[in-house]
PDB file of N, CA and C in Angstrom:
ATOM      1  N   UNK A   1     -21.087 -21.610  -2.583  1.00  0.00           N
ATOM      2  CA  UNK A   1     -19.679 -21.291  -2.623  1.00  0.00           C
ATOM      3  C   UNK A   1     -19.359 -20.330  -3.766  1.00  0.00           C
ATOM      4  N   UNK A   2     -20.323 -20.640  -5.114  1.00  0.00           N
ATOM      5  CA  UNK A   2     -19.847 -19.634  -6.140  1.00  0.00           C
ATOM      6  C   UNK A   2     -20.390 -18.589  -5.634  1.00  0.00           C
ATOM      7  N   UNK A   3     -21.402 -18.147  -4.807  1.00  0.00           N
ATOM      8  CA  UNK A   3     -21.920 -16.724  -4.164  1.00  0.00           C
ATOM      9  C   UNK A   3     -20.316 -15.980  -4.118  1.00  0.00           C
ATOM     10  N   UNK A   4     -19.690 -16.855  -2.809  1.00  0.00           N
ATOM     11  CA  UNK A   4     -18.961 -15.974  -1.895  1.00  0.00           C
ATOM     12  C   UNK A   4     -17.348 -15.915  -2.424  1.00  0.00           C
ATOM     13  N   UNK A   5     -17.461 -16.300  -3.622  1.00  0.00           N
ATOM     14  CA  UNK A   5     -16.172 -16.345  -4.873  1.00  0.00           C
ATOM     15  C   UNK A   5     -16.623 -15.009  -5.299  1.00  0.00           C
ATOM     16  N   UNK A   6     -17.844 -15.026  -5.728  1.00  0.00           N
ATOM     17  CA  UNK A   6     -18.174 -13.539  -6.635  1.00  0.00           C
ATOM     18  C   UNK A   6     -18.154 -12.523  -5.875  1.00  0.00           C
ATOM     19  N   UNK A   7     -18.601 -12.776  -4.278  1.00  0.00           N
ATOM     20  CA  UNK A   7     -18.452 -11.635  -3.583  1.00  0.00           C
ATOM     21  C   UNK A   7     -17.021 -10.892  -3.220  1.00  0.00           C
ATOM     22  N   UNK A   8     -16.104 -12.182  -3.449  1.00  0.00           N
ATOM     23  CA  UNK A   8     -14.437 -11.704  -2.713  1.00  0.00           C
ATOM     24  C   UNK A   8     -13.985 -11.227  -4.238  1.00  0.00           C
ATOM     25  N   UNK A   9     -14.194 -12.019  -5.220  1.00  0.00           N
ATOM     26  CA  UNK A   9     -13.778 -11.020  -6.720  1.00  0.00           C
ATOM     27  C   UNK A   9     -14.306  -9.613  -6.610  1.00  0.00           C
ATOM     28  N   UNK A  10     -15.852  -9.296  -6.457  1.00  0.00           N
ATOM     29  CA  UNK A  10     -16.239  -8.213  -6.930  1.00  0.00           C
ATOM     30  C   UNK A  10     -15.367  -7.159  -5.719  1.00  0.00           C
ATOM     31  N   UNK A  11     -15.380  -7.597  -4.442  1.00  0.00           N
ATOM     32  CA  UNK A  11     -14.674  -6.694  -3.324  1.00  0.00           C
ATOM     33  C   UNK A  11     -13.246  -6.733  -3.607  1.00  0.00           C
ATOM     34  N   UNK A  12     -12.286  -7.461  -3.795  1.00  0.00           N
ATOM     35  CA  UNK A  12     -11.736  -7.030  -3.852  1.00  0.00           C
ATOM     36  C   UNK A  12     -10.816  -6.231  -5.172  1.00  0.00           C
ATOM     37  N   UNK A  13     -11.295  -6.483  -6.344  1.00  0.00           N
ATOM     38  CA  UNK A  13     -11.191  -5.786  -7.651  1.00  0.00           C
ATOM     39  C   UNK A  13     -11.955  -4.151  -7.327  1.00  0.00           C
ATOM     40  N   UNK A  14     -13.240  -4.332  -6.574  1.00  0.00           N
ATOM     41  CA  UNK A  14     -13.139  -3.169  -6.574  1.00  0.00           C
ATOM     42  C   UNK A  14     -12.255  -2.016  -5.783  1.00  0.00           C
ATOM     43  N   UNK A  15     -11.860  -2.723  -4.390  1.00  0.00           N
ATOM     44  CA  UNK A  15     -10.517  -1.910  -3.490  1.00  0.00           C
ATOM     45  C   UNK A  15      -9.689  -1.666  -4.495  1.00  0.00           C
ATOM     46  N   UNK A  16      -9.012  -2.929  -5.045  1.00  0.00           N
ATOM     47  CA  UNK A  16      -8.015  -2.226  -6.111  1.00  0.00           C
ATOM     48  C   UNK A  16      -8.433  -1.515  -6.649  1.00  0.00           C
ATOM     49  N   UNK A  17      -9.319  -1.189  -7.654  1.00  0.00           N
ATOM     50  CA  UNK A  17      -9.284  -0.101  -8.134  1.00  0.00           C
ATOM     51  C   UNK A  17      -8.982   1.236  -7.470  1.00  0.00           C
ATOM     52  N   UNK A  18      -9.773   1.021  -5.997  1.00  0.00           N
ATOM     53  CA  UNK A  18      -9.908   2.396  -5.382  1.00  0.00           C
ATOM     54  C   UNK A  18      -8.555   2.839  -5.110  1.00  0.00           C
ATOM     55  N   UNK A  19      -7.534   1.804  -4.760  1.00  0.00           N
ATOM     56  CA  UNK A  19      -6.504   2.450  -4.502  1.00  0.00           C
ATOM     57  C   UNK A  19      -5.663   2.930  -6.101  1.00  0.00           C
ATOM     58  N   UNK A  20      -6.068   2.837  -7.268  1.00  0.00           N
ATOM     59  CA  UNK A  20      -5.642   3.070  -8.139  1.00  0.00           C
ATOM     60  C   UNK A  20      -5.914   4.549  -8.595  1.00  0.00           C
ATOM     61  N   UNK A  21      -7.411   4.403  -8.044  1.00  0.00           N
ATOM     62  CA  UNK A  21      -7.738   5.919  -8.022  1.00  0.00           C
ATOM     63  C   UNK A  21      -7.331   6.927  -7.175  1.00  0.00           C
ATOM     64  N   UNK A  22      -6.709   6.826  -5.973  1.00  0.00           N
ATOM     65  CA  UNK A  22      -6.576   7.413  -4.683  1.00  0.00           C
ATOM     66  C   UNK A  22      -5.319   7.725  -4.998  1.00  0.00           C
ATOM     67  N   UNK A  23      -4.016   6.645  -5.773  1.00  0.00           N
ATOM     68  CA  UNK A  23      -2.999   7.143  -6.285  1.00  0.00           C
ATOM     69  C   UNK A  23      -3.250   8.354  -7.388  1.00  0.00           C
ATOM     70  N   UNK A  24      -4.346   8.364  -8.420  1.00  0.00           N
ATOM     71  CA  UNK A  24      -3.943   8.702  -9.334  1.00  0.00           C
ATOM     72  C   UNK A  24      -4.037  10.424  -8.830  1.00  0.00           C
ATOM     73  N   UNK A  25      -5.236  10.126  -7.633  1.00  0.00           N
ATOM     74  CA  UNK A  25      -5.495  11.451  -7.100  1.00  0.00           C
ATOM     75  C   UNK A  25      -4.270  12.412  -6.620  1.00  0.00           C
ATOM     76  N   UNK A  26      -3.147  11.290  -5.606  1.00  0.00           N
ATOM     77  CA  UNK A  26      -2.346  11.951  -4.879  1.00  0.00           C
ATOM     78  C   UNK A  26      -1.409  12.651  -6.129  1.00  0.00           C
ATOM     79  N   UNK A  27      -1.054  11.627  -7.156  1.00  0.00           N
ATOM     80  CA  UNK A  27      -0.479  12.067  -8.176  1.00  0.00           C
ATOM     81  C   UNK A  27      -0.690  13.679  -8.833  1.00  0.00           C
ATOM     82  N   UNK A  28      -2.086  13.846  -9.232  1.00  0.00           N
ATOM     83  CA  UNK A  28      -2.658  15.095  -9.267  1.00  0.00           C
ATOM     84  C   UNK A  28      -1.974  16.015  -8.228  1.00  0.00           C
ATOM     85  N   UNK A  29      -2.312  15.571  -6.535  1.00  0.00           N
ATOM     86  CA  UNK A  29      -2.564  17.253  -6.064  1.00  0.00           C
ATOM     87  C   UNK A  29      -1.274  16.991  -5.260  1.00  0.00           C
ATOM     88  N   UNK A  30      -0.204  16.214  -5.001  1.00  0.00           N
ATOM     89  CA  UNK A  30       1.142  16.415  -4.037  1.00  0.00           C
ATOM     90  C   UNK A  30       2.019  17.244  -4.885  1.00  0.00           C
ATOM     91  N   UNK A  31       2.128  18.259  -4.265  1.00  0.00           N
ATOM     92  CA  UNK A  31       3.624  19.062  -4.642  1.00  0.00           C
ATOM     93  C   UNK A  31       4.492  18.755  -5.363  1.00  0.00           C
ATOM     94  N   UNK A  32       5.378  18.084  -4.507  1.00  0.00           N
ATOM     95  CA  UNK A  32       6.692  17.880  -5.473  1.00  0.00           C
ATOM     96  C   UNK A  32       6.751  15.937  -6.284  1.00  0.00           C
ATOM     97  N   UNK A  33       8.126  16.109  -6.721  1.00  0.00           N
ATOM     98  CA  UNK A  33       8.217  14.622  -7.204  1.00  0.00           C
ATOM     99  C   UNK A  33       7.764  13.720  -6.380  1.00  0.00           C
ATOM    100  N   UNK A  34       8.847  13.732  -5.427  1.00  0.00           N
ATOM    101  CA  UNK A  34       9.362  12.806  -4.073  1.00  0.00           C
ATOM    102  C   UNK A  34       7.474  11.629  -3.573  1.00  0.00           C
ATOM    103  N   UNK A  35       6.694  13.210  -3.760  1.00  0.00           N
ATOM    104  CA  UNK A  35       5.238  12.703  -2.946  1.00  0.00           C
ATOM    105  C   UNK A  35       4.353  12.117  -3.957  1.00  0.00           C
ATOM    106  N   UNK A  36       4.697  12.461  -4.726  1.00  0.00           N
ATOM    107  CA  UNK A  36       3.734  12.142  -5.920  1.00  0.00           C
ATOM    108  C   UNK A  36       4.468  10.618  -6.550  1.00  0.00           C
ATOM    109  N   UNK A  37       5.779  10.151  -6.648  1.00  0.00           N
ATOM    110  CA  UNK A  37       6.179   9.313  -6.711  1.00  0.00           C
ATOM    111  C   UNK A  37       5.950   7.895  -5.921  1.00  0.00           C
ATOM    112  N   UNK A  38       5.855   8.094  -4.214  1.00  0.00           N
ATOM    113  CA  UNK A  38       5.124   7.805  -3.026  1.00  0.00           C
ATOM    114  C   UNK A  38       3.767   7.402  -3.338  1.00  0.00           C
ATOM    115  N   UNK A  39       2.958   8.523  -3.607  1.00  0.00           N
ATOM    116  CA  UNK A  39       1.501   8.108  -3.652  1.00  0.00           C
ATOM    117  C   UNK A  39       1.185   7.219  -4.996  1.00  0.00           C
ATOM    118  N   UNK A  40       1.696   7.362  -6.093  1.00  0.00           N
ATOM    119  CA  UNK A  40       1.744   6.477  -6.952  1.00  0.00           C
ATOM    120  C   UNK A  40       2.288   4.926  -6.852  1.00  0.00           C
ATOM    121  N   UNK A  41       3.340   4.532  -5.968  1.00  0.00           N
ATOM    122  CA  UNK A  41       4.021   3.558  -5.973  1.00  0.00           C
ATOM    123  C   UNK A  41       3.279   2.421  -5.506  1.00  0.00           C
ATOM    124  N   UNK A  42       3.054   3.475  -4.080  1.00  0.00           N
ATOM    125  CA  UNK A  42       2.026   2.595  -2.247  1.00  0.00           C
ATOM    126  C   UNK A  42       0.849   2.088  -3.316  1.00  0.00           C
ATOM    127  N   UNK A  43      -0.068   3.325  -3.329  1.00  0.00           N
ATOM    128  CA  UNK A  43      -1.441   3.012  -4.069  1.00  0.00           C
ATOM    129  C   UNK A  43      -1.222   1.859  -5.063  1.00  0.00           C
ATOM    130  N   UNK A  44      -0.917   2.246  -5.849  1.00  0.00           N
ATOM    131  CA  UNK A  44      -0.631   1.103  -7.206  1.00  0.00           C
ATOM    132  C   UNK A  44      -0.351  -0.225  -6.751  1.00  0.00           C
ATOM    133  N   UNK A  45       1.057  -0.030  -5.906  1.00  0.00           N
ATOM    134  CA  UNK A  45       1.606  -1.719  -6.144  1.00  0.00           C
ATOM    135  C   UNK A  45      -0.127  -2.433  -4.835  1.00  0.00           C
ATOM    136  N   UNK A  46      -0.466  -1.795  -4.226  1.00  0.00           N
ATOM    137  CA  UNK A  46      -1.848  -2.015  -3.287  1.00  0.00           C
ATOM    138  C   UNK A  46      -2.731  -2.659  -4.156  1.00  0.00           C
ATOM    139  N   UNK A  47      -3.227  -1.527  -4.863  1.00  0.00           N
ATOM    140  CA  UNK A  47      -4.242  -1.984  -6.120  1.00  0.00           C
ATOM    141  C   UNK A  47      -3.944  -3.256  -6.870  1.00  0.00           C
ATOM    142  N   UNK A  48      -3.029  -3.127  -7.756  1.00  0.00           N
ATOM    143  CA  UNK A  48      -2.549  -4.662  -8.266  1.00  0.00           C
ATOM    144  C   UNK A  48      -2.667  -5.630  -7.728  1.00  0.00           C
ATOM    145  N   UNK A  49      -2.490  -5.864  -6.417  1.00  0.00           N
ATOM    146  CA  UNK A  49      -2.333  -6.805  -5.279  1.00  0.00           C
ATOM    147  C   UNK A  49      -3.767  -7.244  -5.148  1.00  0.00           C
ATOM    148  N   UNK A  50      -4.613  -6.375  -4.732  1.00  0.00           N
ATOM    149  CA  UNK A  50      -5.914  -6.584  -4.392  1.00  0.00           C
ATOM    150  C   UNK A  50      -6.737  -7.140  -6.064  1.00  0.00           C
ATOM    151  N   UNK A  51      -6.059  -6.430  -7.020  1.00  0.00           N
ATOM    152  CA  UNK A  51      -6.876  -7.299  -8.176  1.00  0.00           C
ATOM    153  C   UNK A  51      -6.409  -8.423  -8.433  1.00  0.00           C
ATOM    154  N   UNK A  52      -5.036  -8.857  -8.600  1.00  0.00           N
ATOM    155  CA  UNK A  52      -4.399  -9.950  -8.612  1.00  0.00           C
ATOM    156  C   UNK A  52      -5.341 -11.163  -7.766  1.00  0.00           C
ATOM    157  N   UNK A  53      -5.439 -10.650  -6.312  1.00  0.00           N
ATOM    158  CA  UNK A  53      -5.832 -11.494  -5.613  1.00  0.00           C
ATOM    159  C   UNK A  53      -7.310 -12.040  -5.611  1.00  0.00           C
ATOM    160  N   UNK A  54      -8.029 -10.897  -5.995  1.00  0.00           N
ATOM    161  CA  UNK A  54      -9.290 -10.983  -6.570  1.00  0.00           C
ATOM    162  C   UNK A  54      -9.870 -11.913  -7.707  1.00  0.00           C
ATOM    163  N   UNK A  55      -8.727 -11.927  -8.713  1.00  0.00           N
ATOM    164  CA  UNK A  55      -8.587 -12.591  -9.658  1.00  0.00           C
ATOM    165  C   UNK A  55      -8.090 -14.193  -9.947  1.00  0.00           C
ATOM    166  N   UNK A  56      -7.675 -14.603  -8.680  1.00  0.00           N
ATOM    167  CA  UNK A  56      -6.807 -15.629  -8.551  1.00  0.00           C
ATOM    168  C   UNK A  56      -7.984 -16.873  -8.349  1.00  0.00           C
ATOM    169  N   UNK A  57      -9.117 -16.667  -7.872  1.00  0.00           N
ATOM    170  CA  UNK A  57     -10.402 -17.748  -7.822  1.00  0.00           C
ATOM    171  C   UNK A  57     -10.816 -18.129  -9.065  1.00  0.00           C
ATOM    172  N   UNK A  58     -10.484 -16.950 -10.075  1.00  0.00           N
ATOM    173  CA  UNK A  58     -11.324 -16.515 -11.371  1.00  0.00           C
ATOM    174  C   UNK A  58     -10.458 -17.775 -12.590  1.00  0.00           C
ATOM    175  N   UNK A  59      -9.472 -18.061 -12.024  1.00  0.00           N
ATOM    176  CA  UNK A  59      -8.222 -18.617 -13.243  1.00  0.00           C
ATOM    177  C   UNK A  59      -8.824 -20.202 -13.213  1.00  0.00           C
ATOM    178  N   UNK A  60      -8.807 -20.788 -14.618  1.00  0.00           N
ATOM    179  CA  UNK A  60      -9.088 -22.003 -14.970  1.00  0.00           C
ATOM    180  C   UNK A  60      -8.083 -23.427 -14.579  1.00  0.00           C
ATOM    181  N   UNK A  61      -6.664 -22.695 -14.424  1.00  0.00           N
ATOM    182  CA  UNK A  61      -5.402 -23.819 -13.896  1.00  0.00           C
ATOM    183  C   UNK A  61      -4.233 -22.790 -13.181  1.00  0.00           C
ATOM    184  N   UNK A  62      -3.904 -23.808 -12.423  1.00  0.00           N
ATOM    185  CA  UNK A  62      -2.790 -23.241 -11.269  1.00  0.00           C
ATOM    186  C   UNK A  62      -1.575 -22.643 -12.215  1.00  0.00           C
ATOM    187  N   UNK A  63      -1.423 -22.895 -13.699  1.00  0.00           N
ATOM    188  CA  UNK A  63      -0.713 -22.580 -13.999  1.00  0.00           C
ATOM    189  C   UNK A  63      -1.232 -20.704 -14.541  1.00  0.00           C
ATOM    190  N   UNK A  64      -2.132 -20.553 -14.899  1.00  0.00           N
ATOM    191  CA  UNK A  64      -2.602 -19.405 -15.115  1.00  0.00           C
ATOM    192  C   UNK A  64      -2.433 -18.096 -13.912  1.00  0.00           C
ATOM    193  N   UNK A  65      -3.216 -19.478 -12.684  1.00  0.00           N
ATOM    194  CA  UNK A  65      -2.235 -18.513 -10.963  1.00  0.00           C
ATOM    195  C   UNK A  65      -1.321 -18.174 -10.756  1.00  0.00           C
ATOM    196  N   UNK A  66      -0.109 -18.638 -11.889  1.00  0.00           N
ATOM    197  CA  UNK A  66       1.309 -18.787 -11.573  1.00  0.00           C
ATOM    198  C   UNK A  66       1.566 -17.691 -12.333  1.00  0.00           C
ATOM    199  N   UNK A  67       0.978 -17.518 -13.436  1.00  0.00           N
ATOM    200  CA  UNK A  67       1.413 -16.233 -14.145  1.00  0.00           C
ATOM    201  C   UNK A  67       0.477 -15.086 -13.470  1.00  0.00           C
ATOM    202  N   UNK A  68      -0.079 -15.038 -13.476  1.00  0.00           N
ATOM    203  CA  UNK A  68      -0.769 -14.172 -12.767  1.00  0.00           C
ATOM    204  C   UNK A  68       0.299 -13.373 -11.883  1.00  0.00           C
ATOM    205  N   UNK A  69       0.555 -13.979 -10.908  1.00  0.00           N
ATOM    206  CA  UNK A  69       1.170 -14.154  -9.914  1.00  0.00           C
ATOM    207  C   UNK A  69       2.969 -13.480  -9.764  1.00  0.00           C
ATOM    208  N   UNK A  70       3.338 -14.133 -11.424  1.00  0.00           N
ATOM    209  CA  UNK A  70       4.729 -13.940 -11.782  1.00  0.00           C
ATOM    210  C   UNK A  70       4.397 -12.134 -12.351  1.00  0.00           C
ATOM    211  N   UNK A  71       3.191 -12.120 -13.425  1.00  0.00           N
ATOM    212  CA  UNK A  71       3.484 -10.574 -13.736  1.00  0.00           C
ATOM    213  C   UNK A  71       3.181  -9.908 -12.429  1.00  0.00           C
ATOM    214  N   UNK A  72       2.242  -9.983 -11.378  1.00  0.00           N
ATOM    215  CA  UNK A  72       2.268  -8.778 -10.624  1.00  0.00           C
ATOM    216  C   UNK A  72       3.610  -8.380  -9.888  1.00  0.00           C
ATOM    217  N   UNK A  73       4.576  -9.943  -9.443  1.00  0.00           N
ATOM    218  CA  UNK A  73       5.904  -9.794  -9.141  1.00  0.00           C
ATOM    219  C   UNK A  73       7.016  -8.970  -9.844  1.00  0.00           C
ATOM    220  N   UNK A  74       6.739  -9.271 -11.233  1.00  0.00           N
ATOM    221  CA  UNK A  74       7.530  -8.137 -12.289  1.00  0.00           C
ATOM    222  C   UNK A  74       6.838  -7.268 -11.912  1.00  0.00           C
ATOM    223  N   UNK A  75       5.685  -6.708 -11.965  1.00  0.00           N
ATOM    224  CA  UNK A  75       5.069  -5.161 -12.157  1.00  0.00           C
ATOM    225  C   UNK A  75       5.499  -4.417 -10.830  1.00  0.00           C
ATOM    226  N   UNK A  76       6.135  -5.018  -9.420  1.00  0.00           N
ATOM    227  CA  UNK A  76       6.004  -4.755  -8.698  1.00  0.00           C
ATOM    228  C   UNK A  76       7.806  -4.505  -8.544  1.00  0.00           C
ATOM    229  N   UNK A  77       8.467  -5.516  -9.211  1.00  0.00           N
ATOM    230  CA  UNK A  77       9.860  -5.115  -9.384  1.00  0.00           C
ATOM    231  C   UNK A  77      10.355  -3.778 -10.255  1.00  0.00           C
ATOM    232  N   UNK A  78       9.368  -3.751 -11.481  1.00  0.00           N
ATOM    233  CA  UNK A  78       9.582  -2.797 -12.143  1.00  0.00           C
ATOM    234  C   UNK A  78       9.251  -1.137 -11.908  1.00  0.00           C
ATOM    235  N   UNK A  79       8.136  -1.762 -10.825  1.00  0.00           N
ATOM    236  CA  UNK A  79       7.880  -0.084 -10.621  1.00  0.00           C
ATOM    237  C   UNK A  79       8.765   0.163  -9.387  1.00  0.00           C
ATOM    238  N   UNK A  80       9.555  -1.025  -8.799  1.00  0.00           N
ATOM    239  CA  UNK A  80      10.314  -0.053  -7.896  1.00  0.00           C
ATOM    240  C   UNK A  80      11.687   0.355  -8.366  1.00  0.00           C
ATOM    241  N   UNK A  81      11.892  -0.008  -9.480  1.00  0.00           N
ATOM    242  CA  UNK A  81      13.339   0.332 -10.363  1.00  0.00           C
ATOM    243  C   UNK A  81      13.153   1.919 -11.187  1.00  0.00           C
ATOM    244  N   UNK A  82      11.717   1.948 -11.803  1.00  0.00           N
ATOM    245  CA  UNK A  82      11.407   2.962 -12.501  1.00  0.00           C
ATOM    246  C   UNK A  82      11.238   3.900 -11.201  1.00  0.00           C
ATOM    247  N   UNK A  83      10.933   4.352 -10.297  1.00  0.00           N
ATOM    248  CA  UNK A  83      10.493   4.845  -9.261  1.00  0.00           C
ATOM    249  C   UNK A  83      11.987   5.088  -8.818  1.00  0.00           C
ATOM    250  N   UNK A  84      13.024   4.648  -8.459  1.00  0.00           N
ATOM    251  CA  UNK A  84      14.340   5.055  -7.949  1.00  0.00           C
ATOM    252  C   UNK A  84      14.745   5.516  -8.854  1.00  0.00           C
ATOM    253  N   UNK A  85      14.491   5.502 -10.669  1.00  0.00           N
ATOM    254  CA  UNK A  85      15.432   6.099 -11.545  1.00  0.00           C
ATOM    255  C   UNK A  85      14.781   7.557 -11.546  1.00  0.00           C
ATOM    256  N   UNK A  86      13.472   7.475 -11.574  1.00  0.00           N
ATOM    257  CA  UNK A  86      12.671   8.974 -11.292  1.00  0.00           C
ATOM    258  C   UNK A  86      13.402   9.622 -10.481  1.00  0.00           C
ATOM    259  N   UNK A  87      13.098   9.464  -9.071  1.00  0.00           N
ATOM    260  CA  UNK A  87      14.162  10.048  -7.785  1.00  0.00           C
ATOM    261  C   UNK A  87      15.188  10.561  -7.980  1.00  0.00           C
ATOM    262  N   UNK A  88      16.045   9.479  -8.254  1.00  0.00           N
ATOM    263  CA  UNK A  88      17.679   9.746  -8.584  1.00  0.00           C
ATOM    264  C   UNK A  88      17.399  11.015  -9.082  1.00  0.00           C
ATOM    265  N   UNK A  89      17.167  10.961 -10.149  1.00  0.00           N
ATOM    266  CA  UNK A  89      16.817  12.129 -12.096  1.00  0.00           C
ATOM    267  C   UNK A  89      16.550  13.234 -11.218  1.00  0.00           C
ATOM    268  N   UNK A  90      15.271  13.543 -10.589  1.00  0.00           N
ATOM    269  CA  UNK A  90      15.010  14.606  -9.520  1.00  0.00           C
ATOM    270  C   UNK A  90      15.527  15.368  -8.374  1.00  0.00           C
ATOM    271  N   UNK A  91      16.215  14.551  -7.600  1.00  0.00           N
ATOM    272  CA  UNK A  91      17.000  14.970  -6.885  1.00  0.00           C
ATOM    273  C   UNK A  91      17.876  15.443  -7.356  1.00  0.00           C
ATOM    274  N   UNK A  92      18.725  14.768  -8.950  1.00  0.00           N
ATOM    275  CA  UNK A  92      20.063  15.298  -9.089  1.00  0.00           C
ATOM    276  C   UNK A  92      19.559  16.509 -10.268  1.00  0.00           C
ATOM    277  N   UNK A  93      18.487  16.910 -10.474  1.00  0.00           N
ATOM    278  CA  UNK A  93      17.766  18.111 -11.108  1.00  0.00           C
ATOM    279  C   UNK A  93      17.645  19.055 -10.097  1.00  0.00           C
ATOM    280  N   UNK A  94      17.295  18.593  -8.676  1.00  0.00           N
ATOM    281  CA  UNK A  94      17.338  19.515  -7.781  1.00  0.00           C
ATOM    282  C   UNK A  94      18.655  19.844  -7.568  1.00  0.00           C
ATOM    283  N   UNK A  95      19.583  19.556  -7.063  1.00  0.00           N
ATOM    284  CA  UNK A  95      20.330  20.176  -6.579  1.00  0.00           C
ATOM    285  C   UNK A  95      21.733  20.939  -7.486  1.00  0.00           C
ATOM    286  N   UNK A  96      21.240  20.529  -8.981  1.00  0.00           N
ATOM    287  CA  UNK A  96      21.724  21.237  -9.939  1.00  0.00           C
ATOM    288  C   UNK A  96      21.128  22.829 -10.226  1.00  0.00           C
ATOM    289  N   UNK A  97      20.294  22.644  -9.505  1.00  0.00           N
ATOM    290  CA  UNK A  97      19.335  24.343  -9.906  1.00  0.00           C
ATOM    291  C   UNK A  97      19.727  25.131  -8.889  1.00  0.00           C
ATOM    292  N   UNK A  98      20.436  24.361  -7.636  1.00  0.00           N
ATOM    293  CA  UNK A  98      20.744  25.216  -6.541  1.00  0.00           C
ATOM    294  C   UNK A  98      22.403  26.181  -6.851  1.00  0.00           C
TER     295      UNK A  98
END
């Protein structure tokens, strides 16, 4: 059983990552805000998820699961607040230049 614990940690910590990387990529090469905001958000809040979950066999008490659990919920609230204040900021940068 500890085999197939180490196998679902190591898989899925490593997806997360990948999608951490795949954001950081889109981040790099999308055009404007709008996409690059997108590819950062999807990817990321993905990644977290998949390490979170990865991580959740790994914790010594349910209460450790619970936090676990509670920051990825903040990290996941926060990046969608920071992510609409970006937008907003951009859009109303765009259409001030027009």
């Amino acid at each position: 059983m500890s085999v197939l614990l180490d196998v679902f940690t190591v898989v899925s910590v490593s997806l997360g990552v990948f999608f951490f990387f795949a954001g950081t990529v889109g981040f790099l090469r999308f055009p404007d805000t709008l996409t690059r905001l997108h590819a950062l958000t999807k990817a990321d809040n993905l990644g977290l998820g998949l390490i979170i979950i990865g991580l959740l066999p790994r914790v010594a008490s349910p209460l450790l699961a619970v936090k676990l659990i509670g920051i990825w919920l903040l990290i996941l609230l926060m990046g969608a607040v920071v992510s609409q204040l970006i937008a907003r900021f951009a859009r109303r940068s765009d259409d001030e230049s027009m």
